[in-house]
PDB file of N, CA and C in Angstrom:
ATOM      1  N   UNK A   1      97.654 109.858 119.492  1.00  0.00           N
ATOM      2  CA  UNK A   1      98.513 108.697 119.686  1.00  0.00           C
ATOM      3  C   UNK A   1      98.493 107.845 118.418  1.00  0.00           C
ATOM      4  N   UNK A   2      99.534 107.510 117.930  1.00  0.00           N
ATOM      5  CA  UNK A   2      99.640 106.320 116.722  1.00  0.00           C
ATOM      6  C   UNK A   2      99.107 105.226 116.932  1.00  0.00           C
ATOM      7  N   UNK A   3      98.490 104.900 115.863  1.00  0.00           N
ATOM      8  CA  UNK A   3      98.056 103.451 115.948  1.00  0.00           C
ATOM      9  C   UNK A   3      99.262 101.929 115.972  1.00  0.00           C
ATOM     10  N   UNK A   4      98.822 101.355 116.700  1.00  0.00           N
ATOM     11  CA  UNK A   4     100.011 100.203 117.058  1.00  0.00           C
ATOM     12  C   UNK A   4      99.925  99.470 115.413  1.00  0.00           C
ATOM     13  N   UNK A   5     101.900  99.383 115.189  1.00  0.00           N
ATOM     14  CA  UNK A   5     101.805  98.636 113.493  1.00  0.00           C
ATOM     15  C   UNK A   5     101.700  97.223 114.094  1.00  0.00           C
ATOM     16  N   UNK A   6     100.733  96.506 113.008  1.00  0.00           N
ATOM     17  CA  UNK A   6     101.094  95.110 113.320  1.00  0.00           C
ATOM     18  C   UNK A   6     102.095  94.426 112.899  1.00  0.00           C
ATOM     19  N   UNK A   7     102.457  93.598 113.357  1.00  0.00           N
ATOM     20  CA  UNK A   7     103.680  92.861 112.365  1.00  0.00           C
ATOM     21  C   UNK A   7     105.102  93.585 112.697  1.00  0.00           C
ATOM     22  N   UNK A   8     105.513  94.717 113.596  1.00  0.00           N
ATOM     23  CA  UNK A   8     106.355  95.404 113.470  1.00  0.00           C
ATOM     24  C   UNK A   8     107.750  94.915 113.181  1.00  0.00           C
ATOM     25  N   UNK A   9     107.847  93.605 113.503  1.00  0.00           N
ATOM     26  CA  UNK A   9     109.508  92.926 112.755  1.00  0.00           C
ATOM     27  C   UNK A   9     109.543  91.970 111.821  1.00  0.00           C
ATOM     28  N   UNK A  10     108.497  92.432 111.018  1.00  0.00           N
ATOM     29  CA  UNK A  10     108.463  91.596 109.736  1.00  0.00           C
ATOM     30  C   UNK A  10     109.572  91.561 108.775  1.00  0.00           C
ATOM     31  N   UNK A  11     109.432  92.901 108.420  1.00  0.00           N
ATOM     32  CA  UNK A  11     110.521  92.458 107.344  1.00  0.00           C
ATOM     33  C   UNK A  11     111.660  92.107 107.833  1.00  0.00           C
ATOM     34  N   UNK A  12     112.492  91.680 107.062  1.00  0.00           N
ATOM     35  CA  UNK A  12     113.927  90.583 107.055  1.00  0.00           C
ATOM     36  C   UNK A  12     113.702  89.218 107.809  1.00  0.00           C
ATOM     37  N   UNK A  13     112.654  89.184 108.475  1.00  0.00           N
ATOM     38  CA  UNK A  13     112.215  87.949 109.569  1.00  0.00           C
ATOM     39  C   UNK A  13     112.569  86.626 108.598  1.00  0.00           C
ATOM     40  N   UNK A  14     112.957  85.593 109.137  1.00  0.00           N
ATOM     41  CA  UNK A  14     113.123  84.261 108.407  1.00  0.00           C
ATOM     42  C   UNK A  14     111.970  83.598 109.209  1.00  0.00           C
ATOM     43  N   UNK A  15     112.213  82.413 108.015  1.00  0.00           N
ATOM     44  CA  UNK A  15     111.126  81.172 107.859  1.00  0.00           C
ATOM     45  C   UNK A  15     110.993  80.012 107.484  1.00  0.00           C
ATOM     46  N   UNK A  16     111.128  78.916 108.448  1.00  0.00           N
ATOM     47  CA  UNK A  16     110.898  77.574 107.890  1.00  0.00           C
ATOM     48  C   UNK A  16     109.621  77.304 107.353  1.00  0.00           C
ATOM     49  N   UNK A  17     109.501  76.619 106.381  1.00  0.00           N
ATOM     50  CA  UNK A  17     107.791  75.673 105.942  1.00  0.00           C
ATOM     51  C   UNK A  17     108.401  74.736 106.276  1.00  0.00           C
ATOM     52  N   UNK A  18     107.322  74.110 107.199  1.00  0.00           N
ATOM     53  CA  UNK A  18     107.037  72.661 107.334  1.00  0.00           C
ATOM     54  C   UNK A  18     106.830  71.617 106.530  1.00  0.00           C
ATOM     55  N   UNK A  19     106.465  72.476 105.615  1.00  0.00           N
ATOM     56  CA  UNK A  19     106.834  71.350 104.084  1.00  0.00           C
ATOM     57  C   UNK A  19     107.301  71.815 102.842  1.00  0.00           C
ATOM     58  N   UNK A  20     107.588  71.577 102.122  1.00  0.00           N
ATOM     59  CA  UNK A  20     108.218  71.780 100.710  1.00  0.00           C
ATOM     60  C   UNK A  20     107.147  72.841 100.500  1.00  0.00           C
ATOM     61  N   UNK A  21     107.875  74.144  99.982  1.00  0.00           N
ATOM     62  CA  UNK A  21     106.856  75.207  99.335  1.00  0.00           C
ATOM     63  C   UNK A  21     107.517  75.789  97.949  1.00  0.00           C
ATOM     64  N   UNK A  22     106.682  75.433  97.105  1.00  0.00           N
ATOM     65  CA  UNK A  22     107.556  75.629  95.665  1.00  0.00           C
ATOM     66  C   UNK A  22     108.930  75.268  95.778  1.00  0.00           C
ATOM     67  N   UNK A  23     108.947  73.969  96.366  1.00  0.00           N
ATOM     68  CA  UNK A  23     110.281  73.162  95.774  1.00  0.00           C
ATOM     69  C   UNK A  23     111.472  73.506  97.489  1.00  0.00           C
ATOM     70  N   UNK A  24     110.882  74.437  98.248  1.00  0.00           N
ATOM     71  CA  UNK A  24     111.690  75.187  98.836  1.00  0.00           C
ATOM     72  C   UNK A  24     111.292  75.361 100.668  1.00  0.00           C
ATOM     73  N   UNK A  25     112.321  75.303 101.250  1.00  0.00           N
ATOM     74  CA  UNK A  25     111.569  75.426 102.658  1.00  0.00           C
ATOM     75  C   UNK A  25     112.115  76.704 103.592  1.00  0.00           C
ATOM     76  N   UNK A  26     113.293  77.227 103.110  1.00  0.00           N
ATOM     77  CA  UNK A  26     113.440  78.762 104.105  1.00  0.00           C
ATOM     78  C   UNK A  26     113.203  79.852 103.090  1.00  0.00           C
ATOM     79  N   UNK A  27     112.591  80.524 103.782  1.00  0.00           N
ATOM     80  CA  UNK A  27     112.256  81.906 102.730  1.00  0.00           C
ATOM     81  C   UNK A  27     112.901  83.008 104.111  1.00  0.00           C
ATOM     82  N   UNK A  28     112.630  84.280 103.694  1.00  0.00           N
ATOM     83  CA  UNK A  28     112.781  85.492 104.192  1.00  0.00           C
ATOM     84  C   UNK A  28     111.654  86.951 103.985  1.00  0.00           C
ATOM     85  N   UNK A  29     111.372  87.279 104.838  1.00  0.00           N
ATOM     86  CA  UNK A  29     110.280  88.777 104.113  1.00  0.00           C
ATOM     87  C   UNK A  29     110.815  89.357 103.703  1.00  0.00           C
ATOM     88  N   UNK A  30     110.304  90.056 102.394  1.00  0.00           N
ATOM     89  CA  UNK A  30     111.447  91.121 101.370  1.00  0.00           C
ATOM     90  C   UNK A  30     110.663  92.257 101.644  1.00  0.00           C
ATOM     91  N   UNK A  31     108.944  92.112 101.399  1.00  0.00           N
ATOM     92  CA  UNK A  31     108.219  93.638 101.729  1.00  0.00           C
ATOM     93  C   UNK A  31     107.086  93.104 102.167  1.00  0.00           C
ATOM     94  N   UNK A  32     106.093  93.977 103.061  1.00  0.00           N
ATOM     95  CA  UNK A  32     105.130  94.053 103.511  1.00  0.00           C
ATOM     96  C   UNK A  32     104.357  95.369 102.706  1.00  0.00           C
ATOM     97  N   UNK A  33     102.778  94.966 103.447  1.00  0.00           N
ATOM     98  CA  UNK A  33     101.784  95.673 102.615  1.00  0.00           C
ATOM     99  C   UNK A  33     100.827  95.119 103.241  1.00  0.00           C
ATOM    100  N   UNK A  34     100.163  96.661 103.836  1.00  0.00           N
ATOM    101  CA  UNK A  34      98.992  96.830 104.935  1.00  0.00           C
ATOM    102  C   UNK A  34      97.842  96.918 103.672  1.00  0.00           C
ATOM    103  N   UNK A  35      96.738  96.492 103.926  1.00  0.00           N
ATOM    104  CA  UNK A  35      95.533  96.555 103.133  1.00  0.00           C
ATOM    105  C   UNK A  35      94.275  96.376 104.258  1.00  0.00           C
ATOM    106  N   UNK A  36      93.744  97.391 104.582  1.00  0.00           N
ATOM    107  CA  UNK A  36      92.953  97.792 105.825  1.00  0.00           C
ATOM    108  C   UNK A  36      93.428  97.296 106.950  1.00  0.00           C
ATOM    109  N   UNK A  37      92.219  96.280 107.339  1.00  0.00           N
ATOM    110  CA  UNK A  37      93.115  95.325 108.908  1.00  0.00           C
ATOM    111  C   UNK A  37      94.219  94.595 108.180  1.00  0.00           C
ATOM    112  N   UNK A  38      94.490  94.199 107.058  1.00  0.00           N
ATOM    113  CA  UNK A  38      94.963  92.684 107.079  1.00  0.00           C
ATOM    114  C   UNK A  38      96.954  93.293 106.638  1.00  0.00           C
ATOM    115  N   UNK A  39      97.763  92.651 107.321  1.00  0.00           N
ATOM    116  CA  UNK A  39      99.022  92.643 106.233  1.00  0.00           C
ATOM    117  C   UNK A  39      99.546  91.521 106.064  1.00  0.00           C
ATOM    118  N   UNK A  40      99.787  91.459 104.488  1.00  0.00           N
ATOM    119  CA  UNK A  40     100.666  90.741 103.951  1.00  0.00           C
ATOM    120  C   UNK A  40     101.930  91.013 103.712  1.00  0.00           C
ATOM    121  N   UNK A  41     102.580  89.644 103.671  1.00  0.00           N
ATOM    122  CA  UNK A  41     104.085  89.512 103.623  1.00  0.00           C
ATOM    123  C   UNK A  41     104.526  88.993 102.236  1.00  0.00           C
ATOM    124  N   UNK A  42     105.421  89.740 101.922  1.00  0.00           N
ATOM    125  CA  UNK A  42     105.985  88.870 100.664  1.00  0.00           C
ATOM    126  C   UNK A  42     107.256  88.186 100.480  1.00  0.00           C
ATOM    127  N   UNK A  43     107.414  87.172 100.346  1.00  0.00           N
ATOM    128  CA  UNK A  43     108.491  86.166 100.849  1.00  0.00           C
ATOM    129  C   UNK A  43     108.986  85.657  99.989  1.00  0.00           C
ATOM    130  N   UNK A  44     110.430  85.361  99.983  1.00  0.00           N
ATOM    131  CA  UNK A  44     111.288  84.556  98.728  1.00  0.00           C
ATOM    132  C   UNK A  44     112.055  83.894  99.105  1.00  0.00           C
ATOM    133  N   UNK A  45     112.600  82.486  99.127  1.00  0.00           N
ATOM    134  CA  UNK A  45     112.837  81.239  98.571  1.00  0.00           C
ATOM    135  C   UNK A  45     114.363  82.018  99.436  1.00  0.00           C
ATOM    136  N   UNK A  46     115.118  81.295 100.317  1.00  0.00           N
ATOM    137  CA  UNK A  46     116.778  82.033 100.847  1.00  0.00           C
ATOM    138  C   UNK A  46     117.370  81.566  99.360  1.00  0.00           C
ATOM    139  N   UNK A  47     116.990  80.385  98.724  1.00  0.00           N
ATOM    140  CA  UNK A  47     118.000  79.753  97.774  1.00  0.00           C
ATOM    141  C   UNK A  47     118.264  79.907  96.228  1.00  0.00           C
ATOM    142  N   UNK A  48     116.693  80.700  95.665  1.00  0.00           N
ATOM    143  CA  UNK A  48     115.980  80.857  94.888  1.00  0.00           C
ATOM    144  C   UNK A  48     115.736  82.402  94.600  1.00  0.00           C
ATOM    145  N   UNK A  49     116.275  83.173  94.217  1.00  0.00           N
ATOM    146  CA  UNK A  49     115.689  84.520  94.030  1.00  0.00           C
ATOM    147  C   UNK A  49     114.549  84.371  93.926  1.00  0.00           C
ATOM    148  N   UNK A  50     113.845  83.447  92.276  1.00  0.00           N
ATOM    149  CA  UNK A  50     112.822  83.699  91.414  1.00  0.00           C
ATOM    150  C   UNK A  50     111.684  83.357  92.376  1.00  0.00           C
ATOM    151  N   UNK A  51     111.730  82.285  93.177  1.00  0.00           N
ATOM    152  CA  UNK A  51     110.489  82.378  94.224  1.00  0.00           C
ATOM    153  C   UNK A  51     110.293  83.301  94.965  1.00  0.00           C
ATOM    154  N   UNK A  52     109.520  83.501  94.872  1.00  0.00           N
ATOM    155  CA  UNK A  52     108.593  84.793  95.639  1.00  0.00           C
ATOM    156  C   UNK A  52     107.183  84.766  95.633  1.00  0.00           C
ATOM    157  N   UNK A  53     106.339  84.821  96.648  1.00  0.00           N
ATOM    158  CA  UNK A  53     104.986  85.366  96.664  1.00  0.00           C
ATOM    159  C   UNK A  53     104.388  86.261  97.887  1.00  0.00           C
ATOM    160  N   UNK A  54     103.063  85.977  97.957  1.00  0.00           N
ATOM    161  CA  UNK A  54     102.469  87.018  98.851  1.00  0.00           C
ATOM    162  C   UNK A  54     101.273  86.085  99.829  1.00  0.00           C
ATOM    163  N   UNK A  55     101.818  86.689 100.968  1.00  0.00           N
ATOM    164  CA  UNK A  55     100.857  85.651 101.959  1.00  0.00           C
ATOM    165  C   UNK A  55     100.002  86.649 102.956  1.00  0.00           C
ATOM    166  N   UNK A  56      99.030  86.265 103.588  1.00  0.00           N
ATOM    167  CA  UNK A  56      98.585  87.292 104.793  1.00  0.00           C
ATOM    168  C   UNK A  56      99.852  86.841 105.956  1.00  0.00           C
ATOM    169  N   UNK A  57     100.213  87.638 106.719  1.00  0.00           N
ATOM    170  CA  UNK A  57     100.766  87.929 107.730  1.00  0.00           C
ATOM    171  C   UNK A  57     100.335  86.517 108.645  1.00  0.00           C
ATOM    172  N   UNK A  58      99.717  86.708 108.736  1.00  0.00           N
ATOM    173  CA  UNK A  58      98.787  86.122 110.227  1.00  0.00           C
ATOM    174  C   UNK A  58      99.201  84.397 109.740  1.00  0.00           C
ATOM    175  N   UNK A  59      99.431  83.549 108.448  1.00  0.00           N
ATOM    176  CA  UNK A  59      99.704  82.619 108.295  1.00  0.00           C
ATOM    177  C   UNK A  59     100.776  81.761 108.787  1.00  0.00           C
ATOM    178  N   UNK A  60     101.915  83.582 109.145  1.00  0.00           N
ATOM    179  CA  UNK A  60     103.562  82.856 109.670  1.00  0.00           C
ATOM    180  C   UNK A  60     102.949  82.512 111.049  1.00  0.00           C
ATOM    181  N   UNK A  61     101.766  82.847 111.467  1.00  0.00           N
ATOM    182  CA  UNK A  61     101.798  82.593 113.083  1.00  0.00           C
ATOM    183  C   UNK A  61     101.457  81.230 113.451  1.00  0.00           C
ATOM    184  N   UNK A  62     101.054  80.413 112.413  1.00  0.00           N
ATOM    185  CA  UNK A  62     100.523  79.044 112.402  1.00  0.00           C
ATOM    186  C   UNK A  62     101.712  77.957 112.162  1.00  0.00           C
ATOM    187  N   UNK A  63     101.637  77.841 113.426  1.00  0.00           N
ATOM    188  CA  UNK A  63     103.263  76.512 113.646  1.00  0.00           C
ATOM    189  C   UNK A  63     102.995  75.343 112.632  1.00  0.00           C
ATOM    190  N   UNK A  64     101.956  74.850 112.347  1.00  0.00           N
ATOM    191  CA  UNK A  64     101.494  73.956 111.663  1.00  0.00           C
ATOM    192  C   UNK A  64     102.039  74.185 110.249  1.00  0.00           C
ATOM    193  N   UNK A  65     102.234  75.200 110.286  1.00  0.00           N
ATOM    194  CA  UNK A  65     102.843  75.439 108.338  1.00  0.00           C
ATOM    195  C   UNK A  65     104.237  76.346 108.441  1.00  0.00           C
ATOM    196  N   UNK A  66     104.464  77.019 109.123  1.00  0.00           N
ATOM    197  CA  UNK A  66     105.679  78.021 109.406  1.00  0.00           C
ATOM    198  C   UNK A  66     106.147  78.008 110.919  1.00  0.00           C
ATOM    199  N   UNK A  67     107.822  77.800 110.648  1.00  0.00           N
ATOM    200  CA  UNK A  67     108.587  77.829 112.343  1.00  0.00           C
ATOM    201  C   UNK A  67     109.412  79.303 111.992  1.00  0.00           C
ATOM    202  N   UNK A  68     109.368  79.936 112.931  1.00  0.00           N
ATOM    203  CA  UNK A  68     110.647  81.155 112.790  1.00  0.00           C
ATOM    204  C   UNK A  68     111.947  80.770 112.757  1.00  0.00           C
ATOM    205  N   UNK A  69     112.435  81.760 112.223  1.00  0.00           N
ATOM    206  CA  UNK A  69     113.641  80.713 112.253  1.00  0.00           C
ATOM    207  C   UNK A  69     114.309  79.891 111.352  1.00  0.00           C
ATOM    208  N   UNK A  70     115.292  79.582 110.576  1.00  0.00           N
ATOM    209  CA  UNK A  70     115.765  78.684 109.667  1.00  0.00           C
ATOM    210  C   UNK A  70     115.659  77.316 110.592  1.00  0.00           C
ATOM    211  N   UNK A  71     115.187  76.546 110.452  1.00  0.00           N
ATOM    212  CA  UNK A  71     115.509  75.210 111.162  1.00  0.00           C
ATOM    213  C   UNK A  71     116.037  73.996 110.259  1.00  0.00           C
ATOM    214  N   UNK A  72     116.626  72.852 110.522  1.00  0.00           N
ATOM    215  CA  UNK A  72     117.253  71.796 109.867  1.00  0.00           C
ATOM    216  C   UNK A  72     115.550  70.958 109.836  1.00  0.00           C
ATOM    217  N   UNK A  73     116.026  70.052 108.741  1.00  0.00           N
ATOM    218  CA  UNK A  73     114.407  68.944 109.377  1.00  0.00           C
ATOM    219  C   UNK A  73     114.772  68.115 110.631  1.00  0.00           C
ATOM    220  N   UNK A  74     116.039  67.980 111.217  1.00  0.00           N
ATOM    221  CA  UNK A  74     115.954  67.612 112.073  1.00  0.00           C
ATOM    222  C   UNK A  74     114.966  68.090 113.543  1.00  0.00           C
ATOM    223  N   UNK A  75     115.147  69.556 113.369  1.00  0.00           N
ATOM    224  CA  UNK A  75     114.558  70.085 114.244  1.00  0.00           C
ATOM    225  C   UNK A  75     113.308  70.275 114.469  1.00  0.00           C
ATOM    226  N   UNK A  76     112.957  70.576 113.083  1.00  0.00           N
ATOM    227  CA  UNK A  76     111.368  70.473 112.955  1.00  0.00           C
ATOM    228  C   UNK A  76     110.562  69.096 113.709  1.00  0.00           C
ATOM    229  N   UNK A  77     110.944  68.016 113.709  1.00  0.00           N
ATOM    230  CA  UNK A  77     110.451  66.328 114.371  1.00  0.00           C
ATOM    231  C   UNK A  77     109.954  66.499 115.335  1.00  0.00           C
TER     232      UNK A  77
END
Protein backbone atom coordinates (compact mmCIF):
# COMPACT_ATOMS: atom_id res chain seq x y z
CA UNK A 1 0.00 0.00 0.00
CA UNK A 2 1.38 3.64 -0.71
CA UNK A 3 2.26 5.80 1.72
CA UNK A 4 -0.35 8.72 2.27
CA UNK A 5 1.36 12.18 0.41
CA UNK A 6 1.15 14.94 2.71
CA UNK A 7 0.13 18.13 1.52
CA UNK A 8 -1.65 16.49 -1.48
CA UNK A 9 -3.20 19.97 -2.91
CA UNK A 10 -0.43 22.00 -2.49
CA UNK A 11 0.67 23.04 -5.40
CA UNK A 12 -1.25 25.92 -7.18
CA UNK A 13 -2.99 26.43 -3.59
CA UNK A 14 -3.25 30.32 -2.81
CA UNK A 15 -2.40 32.42 0.14
CA UNK A 16 -3.05 35.32 2.18
CA UNK A 17 -0.21 36.63 4.88
CA UNK A 18 -1.59 38.27 7.52
CA UNK A 19 0.94 40.68 7.19
CA UNK A 20 3.11 42.26 4.68
CA UNK A 21 5.66 39.51 3.48
CA UNK A 22 8.43 40.98 1.40
CA UNK A 23 6.42 43.95 0.59
CA UNK A 24 3.56 41.45 -0.45
CA UNK A 25 0.51 39.58 0.89
CA UNK A 26 -0.98 36.85 -1.77
CA UNK A 27 1.42 34.40 -2.96
CA UNK A 28 0.68 30.98 -4.69
CA UNK A 29 2.72 27.39 -4.47
CA UNK A 30 4.87 27.03 -7.57
CA UNK A 31 6.76 23.64 -6.23
CA UNK A 32 6.97 21.44 -3.40
CA UNK A 33 9.79 19.29 -1.95
CA UNK A 34 9.55 16.35 0.46
CA UNK A 35 12.78 16.12 2.64
CA UNK A 36 12.14 13.03 4.98
CA UNK A 37 8.99 13.82 7.23
CA UNK A 38 9.01 17.45 6.50
CA UNK A 39 7.59 19.29 3.06
CA UNK A 40 8.24 22.43 1.94
CA UNK A 41 6.49 24.80 -0.20
CA UNK A 42 7.82 27.27 -2.41
CA UNK A 43 5.81 30.33 -2.90
CA UNK A 44 5.79 33.57 -5.01
CA UNK A 45 4.44 36.94 -4.56
CA UNK A 46 0.67 36.70 -7.22
CA UNK A 47 2.11 40.34 -8.10
CA UNK A 48 5.78 39.95 -8.13
CA UNK A 49 7.40 37.16 -10.10
CA UNK A 50 10.89 37.95 -8.38
CA UNK A 51 9.49 37.02 -4.88
CA UNK A 52 9.80 33.74 -4.14
CA UNK A 53 10.94 31.54 -1.26
CA UNK A 54 10.77 28.34 0.63
CA UNK A 55 8.75 27.58 3.70
CA UNK A 56 7.91 24.20 5.64
CA UNK A 57 4.48 23.18 4.67
CA UNK A 58 3.06 22.92 8.04
CA UNK A 59 3.47 26.98 8.44
CA UNK A 60 0.37 27.56 5.80
CA UNK A 61 -1.60 25.70 8.54
CA UNK A 62 -1.10 28.49 11.11
CA UNK A 63 -4.08 31.03 10.73
CA UNK A 64 -2.04 33.38 12.72
CA UNK A 65 0.32 34.05 9.71
CA UNK A 66 -1.50 32.45 6.56
CA UNK A 67 -5.49 32.38 5.44
CA UNK A 68 -6.24 30.15 2.29
CA UNK A 69 -7.44 31.81 -0.01
CA UNK A 70 -6.82 35.35 -1.54
CA UNK A 71 -8.64 37.51 0.99
CA UNK A 72 -9.17 41.52 0.93
CA UNK A 73 -7.88 43.10 4.43
CA UNK A 74 -11.19 43.60 4.88
CA UNK A 75 -11.76 40.12 5.47
CA UNK A 76 -8.95 39.22 7.29
CA UNK A 77 -10.51 41.74 10.65
Amino acid sequence: MAKKQKFPHLLGSKWTATQETFGWRHFVVVNRKNEGELVFAEIKSACDESVRFWLNAKALKRRSLWSPGWQTLNEQI
